[in-house]
Protein backbone atom coordinates (compact mmCIF):
# COMPACT_ATOMS: atom_id res chain seq x y z
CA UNK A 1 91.46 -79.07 58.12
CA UNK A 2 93.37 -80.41 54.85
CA UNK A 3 94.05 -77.99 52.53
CA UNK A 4 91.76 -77.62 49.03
CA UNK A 5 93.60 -76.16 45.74
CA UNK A 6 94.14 -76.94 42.38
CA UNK A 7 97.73 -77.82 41.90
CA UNK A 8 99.67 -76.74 38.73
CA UNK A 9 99.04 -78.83 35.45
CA UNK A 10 102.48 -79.68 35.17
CA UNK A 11 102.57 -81.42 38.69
CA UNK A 12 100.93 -84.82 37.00
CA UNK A 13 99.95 -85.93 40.69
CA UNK A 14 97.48 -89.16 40.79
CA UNK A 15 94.60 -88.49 43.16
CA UNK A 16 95.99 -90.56 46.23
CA UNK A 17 99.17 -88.56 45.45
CA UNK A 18 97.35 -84.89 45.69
CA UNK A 19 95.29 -86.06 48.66
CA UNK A 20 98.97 -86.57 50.58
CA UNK A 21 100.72 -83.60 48.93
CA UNK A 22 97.47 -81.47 50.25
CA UNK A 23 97.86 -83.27 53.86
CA UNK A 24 102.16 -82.24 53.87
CA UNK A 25 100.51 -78.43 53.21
CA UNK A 26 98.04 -78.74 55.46
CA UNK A 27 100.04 -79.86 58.75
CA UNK A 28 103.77 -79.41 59.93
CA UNK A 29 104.29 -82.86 60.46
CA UNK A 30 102.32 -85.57 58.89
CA UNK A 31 103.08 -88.98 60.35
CA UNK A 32 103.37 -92.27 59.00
CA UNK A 33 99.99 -93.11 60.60
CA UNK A 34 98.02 -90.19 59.46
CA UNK A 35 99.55 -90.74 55.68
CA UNK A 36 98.14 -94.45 55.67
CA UNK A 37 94.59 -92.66 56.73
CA UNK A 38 95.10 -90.31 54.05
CA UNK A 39 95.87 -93.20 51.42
CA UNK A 40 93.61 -96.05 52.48
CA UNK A 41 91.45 -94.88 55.10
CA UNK A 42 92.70 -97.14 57.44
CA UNK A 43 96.27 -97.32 60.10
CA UNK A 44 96.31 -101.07 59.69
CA UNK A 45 98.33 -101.09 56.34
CA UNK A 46 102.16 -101.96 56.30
CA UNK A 47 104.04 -98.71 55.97
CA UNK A 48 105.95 -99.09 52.78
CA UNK A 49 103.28 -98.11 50.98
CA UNK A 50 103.77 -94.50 52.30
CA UNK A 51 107.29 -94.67 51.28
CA UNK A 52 106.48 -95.09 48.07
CA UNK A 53 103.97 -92.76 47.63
CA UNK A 54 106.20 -90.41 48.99
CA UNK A 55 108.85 -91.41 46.69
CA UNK A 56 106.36 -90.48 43.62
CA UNK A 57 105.37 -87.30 44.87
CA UNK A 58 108.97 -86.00 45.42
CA UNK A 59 109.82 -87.71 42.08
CA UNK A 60 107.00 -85.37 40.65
CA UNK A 61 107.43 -82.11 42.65
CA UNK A 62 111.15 -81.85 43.20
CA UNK A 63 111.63 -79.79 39.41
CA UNK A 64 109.66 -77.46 41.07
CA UNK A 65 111.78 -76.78 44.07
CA UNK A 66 109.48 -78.58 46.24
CA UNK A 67 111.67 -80.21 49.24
CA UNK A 68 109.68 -83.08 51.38
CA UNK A 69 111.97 -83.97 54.14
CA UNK A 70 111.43 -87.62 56.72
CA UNK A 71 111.60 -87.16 60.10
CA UNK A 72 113.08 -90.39 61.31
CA UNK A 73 110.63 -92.39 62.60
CA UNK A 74 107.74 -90.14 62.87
CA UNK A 75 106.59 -88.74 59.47
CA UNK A 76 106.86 -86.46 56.60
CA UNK A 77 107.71 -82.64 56.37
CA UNK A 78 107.16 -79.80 53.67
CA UNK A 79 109.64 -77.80 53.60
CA UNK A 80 109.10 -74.09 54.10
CA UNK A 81 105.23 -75.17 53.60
CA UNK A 82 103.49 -72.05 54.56
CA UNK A 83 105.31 -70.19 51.26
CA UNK A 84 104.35 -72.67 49.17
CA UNK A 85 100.97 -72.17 50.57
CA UNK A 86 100.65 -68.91 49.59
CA UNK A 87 102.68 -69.74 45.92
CA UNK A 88 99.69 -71.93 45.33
CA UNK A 89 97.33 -69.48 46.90
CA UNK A 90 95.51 -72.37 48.61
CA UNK A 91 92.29 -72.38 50.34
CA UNK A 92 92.43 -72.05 54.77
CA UNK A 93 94.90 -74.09 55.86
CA UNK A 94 94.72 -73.61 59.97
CA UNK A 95 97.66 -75.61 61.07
């Protein structure tokens, strides 16, 4: 289950962008593979395009004290993900 929430104003995130942030709070790990479903519905998409997505997002959330870490060769990570959960008072997030 992805998270649902209304980020803050002041985190100008595109669509694609929120859909991804929501997926980082929504799962401990989100892969490479599961970002390029997130972003274009399909796994058969070269993987830069994550990267820079990625890239964006921190670009846009990092004033804020949010932290994304990659895990080498698997994924994506939120740091300390189930406080900023809670900051942003998000709907059920099970995982």
């Amino acid at each position: 289950m992805v998270a649902c929430a209304a980020l803050p104003a002041n985190w100008p995130l595109t669509p694609k962008e929120r859909e991804l942030f929501l997926a980082l709070l929504s799962y401990d790990t989100v892969t490479k593979e599961m970002a390029m479903l997130v972003l274009y519905g399909t796994e058969d998409r070269p993987d830069h395009g994550v990267a820079m997505f990625m890239s964006r997002i921190r670009a846009k959330t990092e004033p804020h004290s949010v932290k994304i870490e990659t895990i080498n060769r698997t994924g994506y990570r939120l740091v300390d993900r189930l406080v900023w959960t809670k900051t942003l008072k998000l709907d059920a997030v099970e995982h």
